[in-house]
PDB file of N, CA and C in Angstrom:
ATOM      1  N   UNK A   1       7.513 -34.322  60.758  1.00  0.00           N
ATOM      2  CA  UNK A   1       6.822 -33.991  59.531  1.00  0.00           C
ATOM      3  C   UNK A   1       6.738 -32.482  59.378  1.00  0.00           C
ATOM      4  N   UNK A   2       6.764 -32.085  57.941  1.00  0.00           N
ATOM      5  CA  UNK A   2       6.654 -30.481  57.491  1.00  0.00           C
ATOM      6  C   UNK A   2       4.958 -30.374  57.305  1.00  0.00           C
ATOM      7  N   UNK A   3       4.753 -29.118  58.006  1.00  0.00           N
ATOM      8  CA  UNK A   3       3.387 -28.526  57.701  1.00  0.00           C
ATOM      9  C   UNK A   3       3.328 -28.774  56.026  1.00  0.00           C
ATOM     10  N   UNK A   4       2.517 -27.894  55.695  1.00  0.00           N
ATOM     11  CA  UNK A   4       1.819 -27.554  54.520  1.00  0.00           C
ATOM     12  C   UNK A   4       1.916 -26.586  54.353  1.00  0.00           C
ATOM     13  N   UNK A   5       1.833 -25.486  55.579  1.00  0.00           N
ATOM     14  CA  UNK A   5       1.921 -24.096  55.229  1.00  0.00           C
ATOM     15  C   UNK A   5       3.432 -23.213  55.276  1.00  0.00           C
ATOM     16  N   UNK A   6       3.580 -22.794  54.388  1.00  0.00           N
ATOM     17  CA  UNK A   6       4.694 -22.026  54.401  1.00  0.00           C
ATOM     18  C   UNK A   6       5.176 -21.137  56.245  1.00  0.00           C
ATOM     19  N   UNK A   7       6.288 -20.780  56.233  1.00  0.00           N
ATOM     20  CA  UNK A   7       6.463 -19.546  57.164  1.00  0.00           C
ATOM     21  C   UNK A   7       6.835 -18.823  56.835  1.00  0.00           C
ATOM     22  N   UNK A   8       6.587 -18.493  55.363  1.00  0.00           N
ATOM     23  CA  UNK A   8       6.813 -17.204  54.703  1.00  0.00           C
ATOM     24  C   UNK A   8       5.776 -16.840  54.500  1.00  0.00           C
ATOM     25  N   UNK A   9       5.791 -14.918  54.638  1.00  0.00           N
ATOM     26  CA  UNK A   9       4.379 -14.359  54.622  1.00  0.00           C
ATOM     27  C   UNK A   9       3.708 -13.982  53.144  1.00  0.00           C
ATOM     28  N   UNK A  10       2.682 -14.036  52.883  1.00  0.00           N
ATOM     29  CA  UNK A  10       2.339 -14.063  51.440  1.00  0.00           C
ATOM     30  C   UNK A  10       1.972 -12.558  51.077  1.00  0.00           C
ATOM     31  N   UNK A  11       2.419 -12.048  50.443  1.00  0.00           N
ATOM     32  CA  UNK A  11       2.426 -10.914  49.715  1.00  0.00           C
ATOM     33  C   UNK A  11       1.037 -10.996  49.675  1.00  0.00           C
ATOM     34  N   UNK A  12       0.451  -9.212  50.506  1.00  0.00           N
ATOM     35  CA  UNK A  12      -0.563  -9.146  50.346  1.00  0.00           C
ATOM     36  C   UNK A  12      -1.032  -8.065  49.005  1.00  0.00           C
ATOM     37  N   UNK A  13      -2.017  -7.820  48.215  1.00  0.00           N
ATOM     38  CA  UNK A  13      -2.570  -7.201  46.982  1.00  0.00           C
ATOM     39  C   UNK A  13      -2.712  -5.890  47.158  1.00  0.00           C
ATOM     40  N   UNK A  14      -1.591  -5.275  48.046  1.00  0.00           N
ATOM     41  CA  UNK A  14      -1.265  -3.724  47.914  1.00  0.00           C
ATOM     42  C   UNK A  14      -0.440  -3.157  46.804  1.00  0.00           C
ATOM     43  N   UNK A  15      -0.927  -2.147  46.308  1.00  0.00           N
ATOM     44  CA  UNK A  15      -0.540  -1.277  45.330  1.00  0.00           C
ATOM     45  C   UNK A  15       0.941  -1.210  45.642  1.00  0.00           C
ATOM     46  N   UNK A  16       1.534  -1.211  44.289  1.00  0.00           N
ATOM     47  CA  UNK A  16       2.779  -1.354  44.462  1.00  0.00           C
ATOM     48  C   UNK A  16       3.275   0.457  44.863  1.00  0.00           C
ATOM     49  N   UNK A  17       4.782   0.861  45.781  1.00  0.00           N
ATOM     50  CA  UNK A  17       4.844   2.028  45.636  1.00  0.00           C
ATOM     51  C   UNK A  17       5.849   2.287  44.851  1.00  0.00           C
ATOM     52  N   UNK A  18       5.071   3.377  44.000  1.00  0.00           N
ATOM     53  CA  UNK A  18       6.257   3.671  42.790  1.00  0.00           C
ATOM     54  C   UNK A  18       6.347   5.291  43.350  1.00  0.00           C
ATOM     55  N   UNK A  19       7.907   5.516  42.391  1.00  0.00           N
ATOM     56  CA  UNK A  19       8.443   6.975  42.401  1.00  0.00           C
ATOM     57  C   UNK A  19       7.840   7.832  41.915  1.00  0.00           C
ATOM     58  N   UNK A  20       6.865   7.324  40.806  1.00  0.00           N
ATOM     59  CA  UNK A  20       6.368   8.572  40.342  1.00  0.00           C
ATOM     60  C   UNK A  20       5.012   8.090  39.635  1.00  0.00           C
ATOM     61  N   UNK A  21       3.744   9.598  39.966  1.00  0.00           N
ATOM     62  CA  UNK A  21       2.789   9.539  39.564  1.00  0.00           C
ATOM     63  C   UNK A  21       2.756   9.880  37.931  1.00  0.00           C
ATOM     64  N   UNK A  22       1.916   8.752  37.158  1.00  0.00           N
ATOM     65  CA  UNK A  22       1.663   8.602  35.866  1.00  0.00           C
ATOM     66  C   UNK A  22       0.059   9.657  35.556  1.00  0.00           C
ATOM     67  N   UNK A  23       0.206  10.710  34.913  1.00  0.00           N
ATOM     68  CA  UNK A  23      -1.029  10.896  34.307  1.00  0.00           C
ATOM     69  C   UNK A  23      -1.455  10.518  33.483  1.00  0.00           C
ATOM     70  N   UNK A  24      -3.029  10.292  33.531  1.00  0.00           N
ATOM     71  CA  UNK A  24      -3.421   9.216  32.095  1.00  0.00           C
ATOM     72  C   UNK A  24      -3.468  10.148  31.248  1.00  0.00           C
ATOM     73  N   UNK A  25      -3.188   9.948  30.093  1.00  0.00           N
ATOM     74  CA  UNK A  25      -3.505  10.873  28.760  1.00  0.00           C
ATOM     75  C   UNK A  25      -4.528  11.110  27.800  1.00  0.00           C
ATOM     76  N   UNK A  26      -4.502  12.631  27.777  1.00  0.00           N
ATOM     77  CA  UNK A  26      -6.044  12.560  26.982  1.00  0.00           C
ATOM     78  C   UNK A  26      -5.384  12.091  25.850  1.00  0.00           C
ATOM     79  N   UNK A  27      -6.768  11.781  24.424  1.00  0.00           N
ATOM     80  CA  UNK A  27      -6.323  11.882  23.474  1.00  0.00           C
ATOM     81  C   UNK A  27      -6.547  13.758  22.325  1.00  0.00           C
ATOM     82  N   UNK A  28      -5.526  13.831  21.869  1.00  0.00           N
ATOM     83  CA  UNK A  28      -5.219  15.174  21.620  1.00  0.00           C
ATOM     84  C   UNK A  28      -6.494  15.615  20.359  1.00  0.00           C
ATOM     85  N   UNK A  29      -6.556  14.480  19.684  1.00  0.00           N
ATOM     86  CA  UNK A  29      -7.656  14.906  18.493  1.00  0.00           C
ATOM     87  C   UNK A  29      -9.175  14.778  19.067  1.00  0.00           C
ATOM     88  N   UNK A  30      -9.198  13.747  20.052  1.00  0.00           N
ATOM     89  CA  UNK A  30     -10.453  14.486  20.854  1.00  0.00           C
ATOM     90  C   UNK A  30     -11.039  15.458  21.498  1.00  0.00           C
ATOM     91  N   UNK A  31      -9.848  16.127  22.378  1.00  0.00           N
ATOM     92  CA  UNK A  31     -10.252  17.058  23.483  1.00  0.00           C
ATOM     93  C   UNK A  31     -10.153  18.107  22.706  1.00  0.00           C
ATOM     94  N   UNK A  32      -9.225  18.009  21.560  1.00  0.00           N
ATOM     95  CA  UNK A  32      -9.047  19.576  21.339  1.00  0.00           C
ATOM     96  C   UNK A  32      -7.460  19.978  21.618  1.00  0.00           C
ATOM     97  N   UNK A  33      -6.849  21.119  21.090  1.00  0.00           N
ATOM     98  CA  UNK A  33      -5.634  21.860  20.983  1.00  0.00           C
ATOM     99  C   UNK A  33      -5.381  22.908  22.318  1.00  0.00           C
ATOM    100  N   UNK A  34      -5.192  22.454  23.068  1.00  0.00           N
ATOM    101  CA  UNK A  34      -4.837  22.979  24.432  1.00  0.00           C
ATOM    102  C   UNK A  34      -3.786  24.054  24.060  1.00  0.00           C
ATOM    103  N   UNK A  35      -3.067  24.545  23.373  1.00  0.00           N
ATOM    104  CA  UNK A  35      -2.709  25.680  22.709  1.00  0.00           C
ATOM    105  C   UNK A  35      -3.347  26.372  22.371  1.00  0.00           C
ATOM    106  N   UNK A  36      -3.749  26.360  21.711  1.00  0.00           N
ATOM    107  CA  UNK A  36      -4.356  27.715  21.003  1.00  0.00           C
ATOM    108  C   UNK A  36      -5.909  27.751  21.985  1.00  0.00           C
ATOM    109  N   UNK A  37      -6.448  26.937  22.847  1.00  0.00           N
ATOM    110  CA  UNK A  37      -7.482  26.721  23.564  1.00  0.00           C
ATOM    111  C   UNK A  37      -8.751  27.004  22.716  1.00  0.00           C
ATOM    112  N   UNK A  38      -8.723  25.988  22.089  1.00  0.00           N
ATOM    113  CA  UNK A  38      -9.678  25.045  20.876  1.00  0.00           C
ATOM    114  C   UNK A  38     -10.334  23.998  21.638  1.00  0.00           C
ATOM    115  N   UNK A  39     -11.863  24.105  21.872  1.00  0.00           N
ATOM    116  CA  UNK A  39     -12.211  23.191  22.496  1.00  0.00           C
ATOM    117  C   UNK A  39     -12.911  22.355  21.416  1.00  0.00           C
ATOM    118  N   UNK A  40     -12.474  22.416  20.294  1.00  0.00           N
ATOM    119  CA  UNK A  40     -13.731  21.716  19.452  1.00  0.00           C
ATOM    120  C   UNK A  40     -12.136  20.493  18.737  1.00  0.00           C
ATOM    121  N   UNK A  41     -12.999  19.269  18.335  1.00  0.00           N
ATOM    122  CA  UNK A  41     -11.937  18.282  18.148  1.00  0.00           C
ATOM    123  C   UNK A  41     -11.088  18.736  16.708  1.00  0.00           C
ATOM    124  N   UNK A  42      -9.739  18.442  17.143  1.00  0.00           N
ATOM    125  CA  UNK A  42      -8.954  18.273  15.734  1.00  0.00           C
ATOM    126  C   UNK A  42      -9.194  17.310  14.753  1.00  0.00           C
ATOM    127  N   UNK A  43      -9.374  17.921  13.293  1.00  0.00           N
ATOM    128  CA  UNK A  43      -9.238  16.487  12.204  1.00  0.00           C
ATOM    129  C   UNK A  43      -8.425  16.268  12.369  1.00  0.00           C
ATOM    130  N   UNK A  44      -8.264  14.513  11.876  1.00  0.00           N
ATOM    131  CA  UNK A  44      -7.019  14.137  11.465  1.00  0.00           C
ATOM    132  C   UNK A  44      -6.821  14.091   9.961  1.00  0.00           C
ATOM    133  N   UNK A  45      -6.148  14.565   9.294  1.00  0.00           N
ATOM    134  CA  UNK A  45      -5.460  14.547   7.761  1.00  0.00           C
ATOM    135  C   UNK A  45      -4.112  14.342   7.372  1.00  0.00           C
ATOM    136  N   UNK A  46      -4.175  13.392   6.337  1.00  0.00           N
ATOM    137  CA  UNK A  46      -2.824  13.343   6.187  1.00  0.00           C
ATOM    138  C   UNK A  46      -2.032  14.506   5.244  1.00  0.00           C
ATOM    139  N   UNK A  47      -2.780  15.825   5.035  1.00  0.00           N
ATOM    140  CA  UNK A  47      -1.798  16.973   4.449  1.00  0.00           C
ATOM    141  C   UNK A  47      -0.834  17.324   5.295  1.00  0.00           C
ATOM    142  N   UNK A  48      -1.482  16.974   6.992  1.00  0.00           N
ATOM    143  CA  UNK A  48      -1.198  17.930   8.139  1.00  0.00           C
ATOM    144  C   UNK A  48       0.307  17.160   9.104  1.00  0.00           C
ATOM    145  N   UNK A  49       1.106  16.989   7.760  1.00  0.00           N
ATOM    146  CA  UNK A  49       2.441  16.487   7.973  1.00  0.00           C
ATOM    147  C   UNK A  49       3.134  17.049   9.463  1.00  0.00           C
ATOM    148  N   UNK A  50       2.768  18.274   9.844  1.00  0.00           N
ATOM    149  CA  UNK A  50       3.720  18.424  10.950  1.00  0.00           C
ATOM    150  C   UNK A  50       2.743  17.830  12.002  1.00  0.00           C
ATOM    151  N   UNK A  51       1.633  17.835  12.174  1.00  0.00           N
ATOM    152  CA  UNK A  51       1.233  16.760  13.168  1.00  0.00           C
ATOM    153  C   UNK A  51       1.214  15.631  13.354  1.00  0.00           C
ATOM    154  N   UNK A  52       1.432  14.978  12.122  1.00  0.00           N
ATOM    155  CA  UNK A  52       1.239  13.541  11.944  1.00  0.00           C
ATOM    156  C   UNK A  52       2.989  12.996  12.084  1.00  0.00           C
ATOM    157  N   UNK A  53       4.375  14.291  12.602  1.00  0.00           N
ATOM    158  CA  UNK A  53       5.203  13.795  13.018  1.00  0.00           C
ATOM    159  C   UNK A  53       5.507  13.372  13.950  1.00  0.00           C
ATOM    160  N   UNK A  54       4.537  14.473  15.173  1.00  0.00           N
ATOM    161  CA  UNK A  54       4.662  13.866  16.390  1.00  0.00           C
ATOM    162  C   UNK A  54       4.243  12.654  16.779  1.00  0.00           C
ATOM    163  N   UNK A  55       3.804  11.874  15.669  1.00  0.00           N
ATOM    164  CA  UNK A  55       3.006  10.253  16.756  1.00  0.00           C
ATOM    165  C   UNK A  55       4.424   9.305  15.564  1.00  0.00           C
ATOM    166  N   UNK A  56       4.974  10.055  15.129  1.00  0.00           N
ATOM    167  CA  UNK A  56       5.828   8.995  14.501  1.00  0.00           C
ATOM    168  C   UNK A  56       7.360   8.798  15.047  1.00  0.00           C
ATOM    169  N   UNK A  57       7.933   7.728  15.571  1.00  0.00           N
ATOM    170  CA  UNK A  57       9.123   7.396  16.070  1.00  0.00           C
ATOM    171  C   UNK A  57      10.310   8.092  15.352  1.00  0.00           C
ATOM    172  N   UNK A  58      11.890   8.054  15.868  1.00  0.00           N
ATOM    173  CA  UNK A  58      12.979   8.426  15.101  1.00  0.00           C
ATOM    174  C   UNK A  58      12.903   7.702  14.142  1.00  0.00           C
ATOM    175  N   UNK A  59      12.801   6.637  14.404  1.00  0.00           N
ATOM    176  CA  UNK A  59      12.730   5.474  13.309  1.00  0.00           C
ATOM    177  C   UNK A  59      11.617   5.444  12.461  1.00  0.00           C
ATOM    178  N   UNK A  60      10.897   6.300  12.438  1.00  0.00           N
ATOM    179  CA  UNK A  60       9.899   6.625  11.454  1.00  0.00           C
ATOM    180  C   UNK A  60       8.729   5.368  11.523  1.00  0.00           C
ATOM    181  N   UNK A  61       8.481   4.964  12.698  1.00  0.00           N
ATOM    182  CA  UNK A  61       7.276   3.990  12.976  1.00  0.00           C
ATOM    183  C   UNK A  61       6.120   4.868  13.878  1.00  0.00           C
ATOM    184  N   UNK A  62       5.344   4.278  13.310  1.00  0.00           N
ATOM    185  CA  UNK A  62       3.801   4.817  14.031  1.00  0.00           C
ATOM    186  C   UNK A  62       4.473   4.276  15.590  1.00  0.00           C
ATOM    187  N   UNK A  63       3.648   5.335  16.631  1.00  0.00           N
ATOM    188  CA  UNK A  63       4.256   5.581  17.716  1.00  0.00           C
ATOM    189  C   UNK A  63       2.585   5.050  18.202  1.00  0.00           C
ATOM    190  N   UNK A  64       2.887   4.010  19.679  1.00  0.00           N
ATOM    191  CA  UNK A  64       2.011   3.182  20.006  1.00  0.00           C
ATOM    192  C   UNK A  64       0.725   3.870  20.638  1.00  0.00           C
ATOM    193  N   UNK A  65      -0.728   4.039  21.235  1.00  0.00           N
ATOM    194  CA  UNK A  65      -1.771   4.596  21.692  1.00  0.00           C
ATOM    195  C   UNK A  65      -0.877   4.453  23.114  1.00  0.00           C
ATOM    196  N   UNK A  66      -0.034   3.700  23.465  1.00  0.00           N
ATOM    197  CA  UNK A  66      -0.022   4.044  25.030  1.00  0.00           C
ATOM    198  C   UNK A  66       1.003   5.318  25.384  1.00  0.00           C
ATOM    199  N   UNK A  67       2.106   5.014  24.185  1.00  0.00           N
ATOM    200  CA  UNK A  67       2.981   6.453  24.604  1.00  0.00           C
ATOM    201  C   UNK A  67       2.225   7.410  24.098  1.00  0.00           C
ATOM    202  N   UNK A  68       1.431   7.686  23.135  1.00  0.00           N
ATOM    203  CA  UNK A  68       0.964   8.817  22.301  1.00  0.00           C
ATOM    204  C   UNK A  68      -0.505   9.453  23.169  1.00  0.00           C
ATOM    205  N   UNK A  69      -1.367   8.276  23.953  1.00  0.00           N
ATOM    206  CA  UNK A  69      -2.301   8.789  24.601  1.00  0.00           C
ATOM    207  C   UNK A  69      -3.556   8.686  23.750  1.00  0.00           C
ATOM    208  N   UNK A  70      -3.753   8.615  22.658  1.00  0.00           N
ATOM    209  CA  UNK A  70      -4.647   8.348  21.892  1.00  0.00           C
ATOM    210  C   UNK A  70      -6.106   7.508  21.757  1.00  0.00           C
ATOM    211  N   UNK A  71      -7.002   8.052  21.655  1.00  0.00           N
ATOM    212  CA  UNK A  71      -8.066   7.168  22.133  1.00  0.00           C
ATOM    213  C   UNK A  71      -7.640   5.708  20.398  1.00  0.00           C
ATOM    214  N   UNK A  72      -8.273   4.556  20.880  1.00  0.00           N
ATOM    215  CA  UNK A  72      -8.530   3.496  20.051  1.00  0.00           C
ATOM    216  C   UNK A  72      -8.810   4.044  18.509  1.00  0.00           C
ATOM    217  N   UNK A  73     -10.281   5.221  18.623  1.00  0.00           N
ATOM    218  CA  UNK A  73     -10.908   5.018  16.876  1.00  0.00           C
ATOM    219  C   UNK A  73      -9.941   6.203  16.028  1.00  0.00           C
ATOM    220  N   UNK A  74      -9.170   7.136  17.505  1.00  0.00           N
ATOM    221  CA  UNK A  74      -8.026   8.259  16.381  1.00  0.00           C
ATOM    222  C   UNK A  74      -6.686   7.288  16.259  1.00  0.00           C
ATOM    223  N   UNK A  75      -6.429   6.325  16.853  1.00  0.00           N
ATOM    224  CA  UNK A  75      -5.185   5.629  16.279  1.00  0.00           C
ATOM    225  C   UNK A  75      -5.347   5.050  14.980  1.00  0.00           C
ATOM    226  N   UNK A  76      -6.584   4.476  14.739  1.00  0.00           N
ATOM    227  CA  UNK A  76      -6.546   3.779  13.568  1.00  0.00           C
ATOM    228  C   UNK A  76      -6.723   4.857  12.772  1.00  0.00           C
ATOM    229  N   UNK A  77      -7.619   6.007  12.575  1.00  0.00           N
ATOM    230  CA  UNK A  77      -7.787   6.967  11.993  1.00  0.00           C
ATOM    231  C   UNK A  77      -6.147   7.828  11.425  1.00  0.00           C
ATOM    232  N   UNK A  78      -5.822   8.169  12.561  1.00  0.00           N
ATOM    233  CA  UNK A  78      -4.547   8.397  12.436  1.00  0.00           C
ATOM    234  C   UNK A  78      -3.356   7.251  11.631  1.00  0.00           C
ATOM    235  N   UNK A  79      -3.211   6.359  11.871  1.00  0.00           N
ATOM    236  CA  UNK A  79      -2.159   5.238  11.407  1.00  0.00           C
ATOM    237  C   UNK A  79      -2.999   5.254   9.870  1.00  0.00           C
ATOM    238  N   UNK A  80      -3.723   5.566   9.396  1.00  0.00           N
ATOM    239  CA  UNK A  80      -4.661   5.561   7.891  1.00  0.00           C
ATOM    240  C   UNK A  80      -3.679   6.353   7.271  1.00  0.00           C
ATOM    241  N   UNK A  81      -3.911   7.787   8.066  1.00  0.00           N
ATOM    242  CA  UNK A  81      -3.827   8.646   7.709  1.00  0.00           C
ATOM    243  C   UNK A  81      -2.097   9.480   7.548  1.00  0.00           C
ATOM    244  N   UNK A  82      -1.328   8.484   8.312  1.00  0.00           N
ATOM    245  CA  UNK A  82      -0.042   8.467   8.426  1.00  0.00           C
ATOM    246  C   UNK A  82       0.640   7.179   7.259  1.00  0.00           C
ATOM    247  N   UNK A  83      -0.297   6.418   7.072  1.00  0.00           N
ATOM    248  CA  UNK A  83       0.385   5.715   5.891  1.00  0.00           C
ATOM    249  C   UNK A  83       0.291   6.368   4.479  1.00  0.00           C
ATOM    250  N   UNK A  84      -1.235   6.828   4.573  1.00  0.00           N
ATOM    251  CA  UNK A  84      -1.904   7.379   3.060  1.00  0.00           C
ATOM    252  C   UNK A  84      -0.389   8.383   2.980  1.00  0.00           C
ATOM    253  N   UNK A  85       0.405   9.661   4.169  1.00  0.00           N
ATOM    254  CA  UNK A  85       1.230  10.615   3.835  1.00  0.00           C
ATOM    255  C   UNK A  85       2.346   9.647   3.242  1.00  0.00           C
ATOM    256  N   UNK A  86       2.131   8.413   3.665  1.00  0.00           N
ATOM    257  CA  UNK A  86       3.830   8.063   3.388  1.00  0.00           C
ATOM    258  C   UNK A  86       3.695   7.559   1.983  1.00  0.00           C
ATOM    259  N   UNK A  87       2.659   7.345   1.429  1.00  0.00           N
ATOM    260  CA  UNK A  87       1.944   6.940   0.114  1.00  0.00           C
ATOM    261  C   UNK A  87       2.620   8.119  -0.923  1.00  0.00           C
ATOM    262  N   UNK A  88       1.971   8.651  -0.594  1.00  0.00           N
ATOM    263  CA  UNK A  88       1.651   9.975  -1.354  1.00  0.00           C
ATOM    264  C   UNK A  88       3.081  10.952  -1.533  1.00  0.00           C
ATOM    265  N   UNK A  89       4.267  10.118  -0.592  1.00  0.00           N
ATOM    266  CA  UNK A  89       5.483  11.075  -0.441  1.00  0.00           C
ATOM    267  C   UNK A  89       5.735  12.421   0.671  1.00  0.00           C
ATOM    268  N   UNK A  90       4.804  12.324   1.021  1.00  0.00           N
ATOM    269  CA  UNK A  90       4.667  13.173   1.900  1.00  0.00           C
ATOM    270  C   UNK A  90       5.799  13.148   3.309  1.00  0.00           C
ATOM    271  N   UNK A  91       5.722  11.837   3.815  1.00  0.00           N
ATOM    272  CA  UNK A  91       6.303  11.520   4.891  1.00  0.00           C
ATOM    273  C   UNK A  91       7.160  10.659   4.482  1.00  0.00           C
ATOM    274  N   UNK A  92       8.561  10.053   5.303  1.00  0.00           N
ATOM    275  CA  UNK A  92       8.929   9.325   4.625  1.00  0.00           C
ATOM    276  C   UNK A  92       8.958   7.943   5.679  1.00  0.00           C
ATOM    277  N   UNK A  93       8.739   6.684   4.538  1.00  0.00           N
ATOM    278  CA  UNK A  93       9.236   5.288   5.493  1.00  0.00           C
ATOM    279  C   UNK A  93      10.107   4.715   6.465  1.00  0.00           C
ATOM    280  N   UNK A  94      11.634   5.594   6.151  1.00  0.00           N
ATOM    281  CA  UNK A  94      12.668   4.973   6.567  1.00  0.00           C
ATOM    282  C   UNK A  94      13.137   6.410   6.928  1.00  0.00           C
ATOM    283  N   UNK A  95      14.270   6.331   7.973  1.00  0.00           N
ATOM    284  CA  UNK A  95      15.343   7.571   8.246  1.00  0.00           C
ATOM    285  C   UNK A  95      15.864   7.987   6.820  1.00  0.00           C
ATOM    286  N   UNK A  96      16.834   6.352   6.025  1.00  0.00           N
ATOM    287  CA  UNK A  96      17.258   7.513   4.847  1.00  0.00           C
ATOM    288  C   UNK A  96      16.366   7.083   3.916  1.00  0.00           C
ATOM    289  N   UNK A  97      15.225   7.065   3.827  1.00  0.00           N
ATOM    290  CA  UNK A  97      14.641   7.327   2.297  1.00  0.00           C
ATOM    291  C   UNK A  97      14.392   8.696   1.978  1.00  0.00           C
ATOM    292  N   UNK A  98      14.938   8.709   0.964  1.00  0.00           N
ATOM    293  CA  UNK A  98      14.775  10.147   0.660  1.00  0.00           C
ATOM    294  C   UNK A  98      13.705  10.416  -0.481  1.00  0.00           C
ATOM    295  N   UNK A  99      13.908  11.862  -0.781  1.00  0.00           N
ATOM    296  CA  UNK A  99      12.736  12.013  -1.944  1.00  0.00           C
ATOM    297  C   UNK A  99      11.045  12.092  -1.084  1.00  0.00           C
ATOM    298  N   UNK A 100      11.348  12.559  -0.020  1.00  0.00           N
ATOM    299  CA  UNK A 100      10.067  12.704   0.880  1.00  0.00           C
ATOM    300  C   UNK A 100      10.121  14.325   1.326  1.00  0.00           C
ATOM    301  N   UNK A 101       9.336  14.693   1.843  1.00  0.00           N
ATOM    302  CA  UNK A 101       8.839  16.273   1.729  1.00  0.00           C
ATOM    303  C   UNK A 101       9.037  16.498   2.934  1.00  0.00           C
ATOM    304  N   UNK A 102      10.322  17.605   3.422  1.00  0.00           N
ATOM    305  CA  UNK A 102      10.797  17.970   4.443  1.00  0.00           C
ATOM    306  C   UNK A 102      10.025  18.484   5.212  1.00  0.00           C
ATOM    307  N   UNK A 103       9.481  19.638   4.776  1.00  0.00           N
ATOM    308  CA  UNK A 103       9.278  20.348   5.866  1.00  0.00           C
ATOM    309  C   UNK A 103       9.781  21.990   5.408  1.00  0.00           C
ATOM    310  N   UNK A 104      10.377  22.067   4.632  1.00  0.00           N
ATOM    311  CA  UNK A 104      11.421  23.451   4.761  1.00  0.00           C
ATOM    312  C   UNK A 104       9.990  24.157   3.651  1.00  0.00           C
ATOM    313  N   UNK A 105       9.767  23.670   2.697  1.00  0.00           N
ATOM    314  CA  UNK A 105       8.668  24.344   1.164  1.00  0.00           C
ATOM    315  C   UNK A 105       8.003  25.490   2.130  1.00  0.00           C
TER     316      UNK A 105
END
């Protein structure tokens, strides 16, 4: 007769080892502009087209809180505020839609 118990050893609940350490990310409109060393929080607005490019994909999709770092109440704040630009012409929907506001003015 076969035991019950395996003779294979059971993976014990150690941290897996990875290649590389992940820093968690602040979120940028909370802490503040680590450039210019602004400790007071950034608005979010949707005039403020060149910021509101960086959280947006090639593909011109809102870019997720986990790659972007973003706390929960500036994503939604932000994703408002990134649709209202695409509303308004500001930003555009698609790679080729055109008739959206470059950047160059």
């Amino acid at each position: 007769m076969t035991s019950r118990h395996s003779t294979y050893s059971k993976p014990t609940n150690r941290r897996p080892k990875g290649r590389f350490f992940t820093r968690r990310k602040v979120c940028y409109f909370c802490v503040g502009d680590s450039e210019t060393k602004k400790t007071t929080p950034v608005q979010i607005d949707y005039k403020k087209v060149e910021v509101l490019r960086k959280y947006v994909s090639d593909r011109h999709k809102i870019e997720t809180r986990r790659k972007t770092g973003t706390c929960s109440k500036c994503q939604r704040t932000l994703a408002t505020a990134i649709k209202r630009a695409r509303f308004l012409g500001l930003l555009a929907y698609t790679p080729n839609h055109r008739g959206a506001y470059i950047g160059t003015r």
